[in-house]
Every structure is written in structure tokens, then in C-alpha cells.
PDB file of N, CA and C in Angstrom:
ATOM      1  N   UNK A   1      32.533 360.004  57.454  1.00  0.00           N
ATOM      2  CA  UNK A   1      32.534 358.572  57.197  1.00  0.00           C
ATOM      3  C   UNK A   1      31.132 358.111  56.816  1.00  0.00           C
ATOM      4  N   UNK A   2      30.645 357.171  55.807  1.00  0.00           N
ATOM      5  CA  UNK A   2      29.756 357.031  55.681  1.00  0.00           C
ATOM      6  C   UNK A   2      28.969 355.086  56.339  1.00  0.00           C
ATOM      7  N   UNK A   3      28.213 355.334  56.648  1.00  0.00           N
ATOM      8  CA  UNK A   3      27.734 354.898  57.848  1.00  0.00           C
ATOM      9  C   UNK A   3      27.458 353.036  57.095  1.00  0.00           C
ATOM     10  N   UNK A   4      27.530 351.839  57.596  1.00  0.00           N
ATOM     11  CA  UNK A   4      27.106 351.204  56.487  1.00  0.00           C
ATOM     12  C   UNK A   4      26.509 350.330  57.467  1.00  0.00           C
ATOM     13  N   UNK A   5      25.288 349.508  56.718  1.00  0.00           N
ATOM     14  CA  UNK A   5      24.282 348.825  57.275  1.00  0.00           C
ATOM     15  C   UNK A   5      24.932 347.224  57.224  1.00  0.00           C
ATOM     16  N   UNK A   6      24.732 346.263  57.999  1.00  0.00           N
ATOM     17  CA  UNK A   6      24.859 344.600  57.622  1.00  0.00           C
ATOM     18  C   UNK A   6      23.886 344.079  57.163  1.00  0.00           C
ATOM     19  N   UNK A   7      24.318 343.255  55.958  1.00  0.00           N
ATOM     20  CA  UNK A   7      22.993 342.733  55.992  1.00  0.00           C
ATOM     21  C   UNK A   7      22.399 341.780  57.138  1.00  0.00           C
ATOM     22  N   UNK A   8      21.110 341.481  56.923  1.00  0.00           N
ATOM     23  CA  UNK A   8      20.484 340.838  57.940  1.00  0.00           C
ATOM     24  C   UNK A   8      20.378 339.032  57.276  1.00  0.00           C
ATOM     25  N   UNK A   9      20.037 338.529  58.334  1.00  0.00           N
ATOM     26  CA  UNK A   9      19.617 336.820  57.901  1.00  0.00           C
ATOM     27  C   UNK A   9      18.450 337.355  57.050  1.00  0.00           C
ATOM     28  N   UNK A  10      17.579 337.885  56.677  1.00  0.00           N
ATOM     29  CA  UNK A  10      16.403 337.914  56.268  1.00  0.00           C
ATOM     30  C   UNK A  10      16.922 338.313  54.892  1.00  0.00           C
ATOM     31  N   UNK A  11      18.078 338.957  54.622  1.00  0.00           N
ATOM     32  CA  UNK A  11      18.698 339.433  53.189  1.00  0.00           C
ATOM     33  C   UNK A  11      19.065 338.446  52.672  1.00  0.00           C
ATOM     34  N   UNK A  12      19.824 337.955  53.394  1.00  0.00           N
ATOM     35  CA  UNK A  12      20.254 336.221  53.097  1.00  0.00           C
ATOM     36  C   UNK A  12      19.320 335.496  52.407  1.00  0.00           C
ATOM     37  N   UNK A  13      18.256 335.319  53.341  1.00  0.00           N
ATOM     38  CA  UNK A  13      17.425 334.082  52.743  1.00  0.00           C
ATOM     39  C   UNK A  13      16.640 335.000  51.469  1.00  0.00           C
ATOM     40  N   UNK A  14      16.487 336.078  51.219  1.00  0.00           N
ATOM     41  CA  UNK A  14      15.744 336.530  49.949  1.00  0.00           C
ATOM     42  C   UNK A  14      16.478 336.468  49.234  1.00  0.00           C
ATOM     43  N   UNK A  15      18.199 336.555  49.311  1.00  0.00           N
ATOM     44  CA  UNK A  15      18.952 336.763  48.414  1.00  0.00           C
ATOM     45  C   UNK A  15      19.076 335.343  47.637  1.00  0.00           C
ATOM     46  N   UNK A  16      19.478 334.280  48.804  1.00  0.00           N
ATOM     47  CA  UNK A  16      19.474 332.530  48.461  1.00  0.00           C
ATOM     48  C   UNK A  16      17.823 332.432  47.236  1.00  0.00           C
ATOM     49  N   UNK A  17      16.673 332.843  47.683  1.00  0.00           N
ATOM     50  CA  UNK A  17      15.418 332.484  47.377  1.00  0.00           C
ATOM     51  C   UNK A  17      15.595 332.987  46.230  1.00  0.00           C
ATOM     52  N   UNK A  18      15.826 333.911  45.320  1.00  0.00           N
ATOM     53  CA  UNK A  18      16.454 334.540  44.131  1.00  0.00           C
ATOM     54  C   UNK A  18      16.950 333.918  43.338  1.00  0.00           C
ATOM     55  N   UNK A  19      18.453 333.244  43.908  1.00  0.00           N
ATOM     56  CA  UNK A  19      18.933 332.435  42.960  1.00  0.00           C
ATOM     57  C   UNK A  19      18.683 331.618  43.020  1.00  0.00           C
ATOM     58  N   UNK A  20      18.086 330.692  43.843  1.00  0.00           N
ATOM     59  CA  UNK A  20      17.477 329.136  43.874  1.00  0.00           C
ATOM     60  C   UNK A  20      15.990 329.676  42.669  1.00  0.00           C
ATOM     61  N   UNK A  21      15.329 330.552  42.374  1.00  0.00           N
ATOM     62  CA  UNK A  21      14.523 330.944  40.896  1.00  0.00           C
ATOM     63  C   UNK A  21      14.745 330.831  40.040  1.00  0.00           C
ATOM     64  N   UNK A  22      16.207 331.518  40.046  1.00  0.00           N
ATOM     65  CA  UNK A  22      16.917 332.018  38.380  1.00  0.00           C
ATOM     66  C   UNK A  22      17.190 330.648  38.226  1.00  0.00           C
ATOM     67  N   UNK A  23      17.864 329.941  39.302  1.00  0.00           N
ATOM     68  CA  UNK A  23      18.464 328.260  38.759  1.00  0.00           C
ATOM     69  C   UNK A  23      17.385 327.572  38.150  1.00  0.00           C
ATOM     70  N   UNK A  24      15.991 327.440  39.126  1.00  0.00           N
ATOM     71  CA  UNK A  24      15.079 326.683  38.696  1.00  0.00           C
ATOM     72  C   UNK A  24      14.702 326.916  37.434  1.00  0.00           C
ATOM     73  N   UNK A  25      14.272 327.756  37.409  1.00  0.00           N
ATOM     74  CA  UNK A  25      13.319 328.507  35.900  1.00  0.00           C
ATOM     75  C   UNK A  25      14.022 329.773  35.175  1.00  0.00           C
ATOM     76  N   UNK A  26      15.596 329.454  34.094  1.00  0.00           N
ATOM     77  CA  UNK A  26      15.851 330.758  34.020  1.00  0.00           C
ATOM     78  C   UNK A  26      15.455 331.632  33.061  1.00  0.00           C
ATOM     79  N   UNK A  27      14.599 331.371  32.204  1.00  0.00           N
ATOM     80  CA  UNK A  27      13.757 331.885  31.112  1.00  0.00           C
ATOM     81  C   UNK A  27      12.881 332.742  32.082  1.00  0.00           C
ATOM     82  N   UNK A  28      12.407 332.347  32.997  1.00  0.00           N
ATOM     83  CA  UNK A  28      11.017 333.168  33.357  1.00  0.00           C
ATOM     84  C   UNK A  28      11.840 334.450  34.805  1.00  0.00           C
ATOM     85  N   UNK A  29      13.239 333.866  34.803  1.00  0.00           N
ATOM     86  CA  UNK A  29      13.835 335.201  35.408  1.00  0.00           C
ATOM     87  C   UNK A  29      14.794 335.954  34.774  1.00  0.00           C
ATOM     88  N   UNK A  30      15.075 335.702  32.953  1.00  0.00           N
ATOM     89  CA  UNK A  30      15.552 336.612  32.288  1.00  0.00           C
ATOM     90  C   UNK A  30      14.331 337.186  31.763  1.00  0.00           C
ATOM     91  N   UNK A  31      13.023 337.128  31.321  1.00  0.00           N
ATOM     92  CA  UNK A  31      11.710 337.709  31.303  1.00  0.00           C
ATOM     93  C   UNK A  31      11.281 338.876  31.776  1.00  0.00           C
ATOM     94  N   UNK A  32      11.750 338.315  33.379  1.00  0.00           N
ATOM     95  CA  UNK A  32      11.360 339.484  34.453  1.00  0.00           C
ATOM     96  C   UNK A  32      12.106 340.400  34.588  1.00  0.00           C
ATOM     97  N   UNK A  33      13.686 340.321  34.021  1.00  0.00           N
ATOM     98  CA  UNK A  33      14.427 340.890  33.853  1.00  0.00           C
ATOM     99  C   UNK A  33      14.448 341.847  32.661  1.00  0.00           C
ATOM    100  N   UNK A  34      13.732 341.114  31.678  1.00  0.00           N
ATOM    101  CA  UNK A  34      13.965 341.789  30.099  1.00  0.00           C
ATOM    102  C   UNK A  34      12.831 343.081  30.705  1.00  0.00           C
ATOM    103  N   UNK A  35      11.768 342.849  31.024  1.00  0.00           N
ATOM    104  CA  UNK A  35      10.607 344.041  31.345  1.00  0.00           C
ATOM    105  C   UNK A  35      10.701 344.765  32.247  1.00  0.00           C
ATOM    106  N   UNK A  36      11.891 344.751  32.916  1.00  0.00           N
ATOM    107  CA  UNK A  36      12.650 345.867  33.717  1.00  0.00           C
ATOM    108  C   UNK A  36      13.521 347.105  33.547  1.00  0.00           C
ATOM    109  N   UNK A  37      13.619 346.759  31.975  1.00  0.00           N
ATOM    110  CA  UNK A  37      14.735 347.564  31.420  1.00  0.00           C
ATOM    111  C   UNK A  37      14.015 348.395  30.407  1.00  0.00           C
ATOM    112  N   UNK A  38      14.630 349.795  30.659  1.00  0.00           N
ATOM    113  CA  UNK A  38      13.936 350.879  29.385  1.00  0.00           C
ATOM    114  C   UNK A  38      13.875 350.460  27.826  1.00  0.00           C
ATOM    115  N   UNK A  39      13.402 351.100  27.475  1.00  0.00           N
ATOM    116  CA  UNK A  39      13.111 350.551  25.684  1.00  0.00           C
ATOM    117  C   UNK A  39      14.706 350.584  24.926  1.00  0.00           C
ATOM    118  N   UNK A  40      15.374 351.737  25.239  1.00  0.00           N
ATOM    119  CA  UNK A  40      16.528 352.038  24.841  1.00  0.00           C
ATOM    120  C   UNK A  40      16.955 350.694  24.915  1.00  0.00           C
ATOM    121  N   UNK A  41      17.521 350.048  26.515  1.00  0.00           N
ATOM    122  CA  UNK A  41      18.117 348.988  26.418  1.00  0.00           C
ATOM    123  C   UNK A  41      17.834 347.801  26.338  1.00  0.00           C
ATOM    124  N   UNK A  42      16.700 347.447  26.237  1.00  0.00           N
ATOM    125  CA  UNK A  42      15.449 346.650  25.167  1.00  0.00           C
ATOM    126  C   UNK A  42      15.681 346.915  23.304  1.00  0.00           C
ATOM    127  N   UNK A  43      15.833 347.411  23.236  1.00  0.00           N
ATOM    128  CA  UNK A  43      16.334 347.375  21.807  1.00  0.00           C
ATOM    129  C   UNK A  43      17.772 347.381  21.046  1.00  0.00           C
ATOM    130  N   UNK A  44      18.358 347.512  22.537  1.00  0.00           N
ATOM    131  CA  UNK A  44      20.112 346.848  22.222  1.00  0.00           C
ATOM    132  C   UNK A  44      19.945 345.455  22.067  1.00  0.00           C
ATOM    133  N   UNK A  45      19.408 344.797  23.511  1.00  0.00           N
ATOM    134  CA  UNK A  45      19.332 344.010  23.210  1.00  0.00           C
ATOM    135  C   UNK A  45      18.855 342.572  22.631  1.00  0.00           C
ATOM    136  N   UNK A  46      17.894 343.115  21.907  1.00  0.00           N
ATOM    137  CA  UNK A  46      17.019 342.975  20.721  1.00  0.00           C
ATOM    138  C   UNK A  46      17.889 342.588  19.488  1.00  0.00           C
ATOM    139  N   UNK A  47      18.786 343.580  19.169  1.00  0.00           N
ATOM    140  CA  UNK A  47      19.992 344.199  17.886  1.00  0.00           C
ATOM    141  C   UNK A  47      20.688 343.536  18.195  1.00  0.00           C
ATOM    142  N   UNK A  48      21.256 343.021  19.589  1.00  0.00           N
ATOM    143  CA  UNK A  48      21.992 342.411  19.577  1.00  0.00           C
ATOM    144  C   UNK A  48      22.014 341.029  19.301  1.00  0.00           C
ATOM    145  N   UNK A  49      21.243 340.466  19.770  1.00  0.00           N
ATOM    146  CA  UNK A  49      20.410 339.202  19.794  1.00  0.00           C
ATOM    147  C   UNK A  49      20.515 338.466  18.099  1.00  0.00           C
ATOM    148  N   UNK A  50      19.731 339.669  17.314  1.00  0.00           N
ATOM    149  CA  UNK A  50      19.857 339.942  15.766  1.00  0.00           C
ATOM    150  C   UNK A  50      20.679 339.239  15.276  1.00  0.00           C
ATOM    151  N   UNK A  51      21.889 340.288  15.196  1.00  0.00           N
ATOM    152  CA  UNK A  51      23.071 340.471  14.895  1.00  0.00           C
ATOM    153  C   UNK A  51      23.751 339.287  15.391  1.00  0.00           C
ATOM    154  N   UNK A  52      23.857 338.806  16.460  1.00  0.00           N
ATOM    155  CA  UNK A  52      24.257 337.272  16.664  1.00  0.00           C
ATOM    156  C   UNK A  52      23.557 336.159  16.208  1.00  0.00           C
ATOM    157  N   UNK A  53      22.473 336.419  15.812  1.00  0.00           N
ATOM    158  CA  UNK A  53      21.737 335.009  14.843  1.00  0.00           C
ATOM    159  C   UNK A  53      21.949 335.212  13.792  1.00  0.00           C
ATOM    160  N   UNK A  54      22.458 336.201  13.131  1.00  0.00           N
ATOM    161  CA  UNK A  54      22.810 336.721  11.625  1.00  0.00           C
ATOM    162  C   UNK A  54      23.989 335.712  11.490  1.00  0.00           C
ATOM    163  N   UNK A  55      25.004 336.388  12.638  1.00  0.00           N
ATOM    164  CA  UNK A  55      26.339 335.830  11.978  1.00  0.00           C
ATOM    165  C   UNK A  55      26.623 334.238  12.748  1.00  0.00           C
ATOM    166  N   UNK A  56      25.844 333.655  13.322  1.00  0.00           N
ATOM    167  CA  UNK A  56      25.690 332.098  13.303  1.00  0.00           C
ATOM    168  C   UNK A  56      24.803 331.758  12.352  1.00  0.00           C
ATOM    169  N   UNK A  57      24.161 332.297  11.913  1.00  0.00           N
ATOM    170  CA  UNK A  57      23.611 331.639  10.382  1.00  0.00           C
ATOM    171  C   UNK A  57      24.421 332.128   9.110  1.00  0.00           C
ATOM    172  N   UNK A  58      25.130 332.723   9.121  1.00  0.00           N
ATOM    173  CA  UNK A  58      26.372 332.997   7.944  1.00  0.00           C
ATOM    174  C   UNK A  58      27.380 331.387   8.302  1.00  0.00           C
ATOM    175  N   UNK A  59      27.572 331.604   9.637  1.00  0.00           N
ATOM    176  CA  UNK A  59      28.716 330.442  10.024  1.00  0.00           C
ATOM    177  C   UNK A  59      27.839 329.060   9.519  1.00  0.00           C
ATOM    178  N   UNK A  60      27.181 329.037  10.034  1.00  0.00           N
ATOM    179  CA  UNK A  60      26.160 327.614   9.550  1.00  0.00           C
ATOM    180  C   UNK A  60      26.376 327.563   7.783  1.00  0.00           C
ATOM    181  N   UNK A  61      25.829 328.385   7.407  1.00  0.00           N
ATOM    182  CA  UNK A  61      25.484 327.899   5.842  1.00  0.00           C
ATOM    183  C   UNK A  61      27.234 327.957   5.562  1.00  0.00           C
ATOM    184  N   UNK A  62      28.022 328.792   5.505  1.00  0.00           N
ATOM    185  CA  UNK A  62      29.020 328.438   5.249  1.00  0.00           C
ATOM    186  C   UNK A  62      29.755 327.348   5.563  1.00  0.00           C
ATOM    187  N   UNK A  63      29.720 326.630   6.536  1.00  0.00           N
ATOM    188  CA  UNK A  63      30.480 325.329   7.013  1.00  0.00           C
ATOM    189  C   UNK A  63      29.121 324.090   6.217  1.00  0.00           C
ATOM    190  N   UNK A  64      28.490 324.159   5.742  1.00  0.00           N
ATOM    191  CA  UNK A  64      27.388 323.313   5.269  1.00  0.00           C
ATOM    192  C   UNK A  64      28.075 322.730   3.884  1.00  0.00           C
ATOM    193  N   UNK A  65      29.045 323.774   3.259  1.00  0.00           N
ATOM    194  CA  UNK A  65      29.526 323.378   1.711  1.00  0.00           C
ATOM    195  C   UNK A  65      29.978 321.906   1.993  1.00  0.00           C
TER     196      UNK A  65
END
């Protein structure tokens, strides 16, 4: 059987303190997030990013006629 820990009140309140961040400021905790991740998946989502401003600027100029 494998053995499992509870969390503690102290997990709690770091866990609460976390998202009361991301809520406040969430640019500067997708940031901290983006420079966490290997290059590989830094450049997905990079491409991806791309690739979705591509085809909302196809949609834009096309609905503009």
C-alpha cells in the first residue's frame, strides 16, 4: 500500500497565497510560468501563439470587406 501524506494548514495557506498572485497579477504569473518550461515547449508555444494571430488576422481582414 502506498503510504500518503495530508496536507498541512501551511499547504493551504501557500496554496491560497498562489492563487490570490495569479488573480492579482496574471501576466507576471504566466511569465514565471513561461521560464519554467524547456525550450522545446517554449517554442510550441510560441508557434502556437503565431499561428493563432495568423488566423485572427485572416478573420479580421476578411470580415472588414
Amino acid at each position: 500500500m502506498k503510504s500518503t501524506t495530508q496536507p498541512t494548514i501551511a499547504d493551504a495557506v501557500q496554496l491560497a497565497s498562489t492563487v490570490q498572485g495569479i488573480v492579482a497579477n496574471p501576466l507576471t504569473a504566466g511569465v514565471k510560468f513561461f521560464r519554467t518550461l524547456n525550450k522545446d515547449a517554449k517554442a510550441l508555444i510560441v508557434a502556437l501563439l503565431t499561428l493563432a494571430g495568423l488566423v485572427y488576422t485572416i478573420q479580421y481582414l476578411t470580415n472588414k470587406r
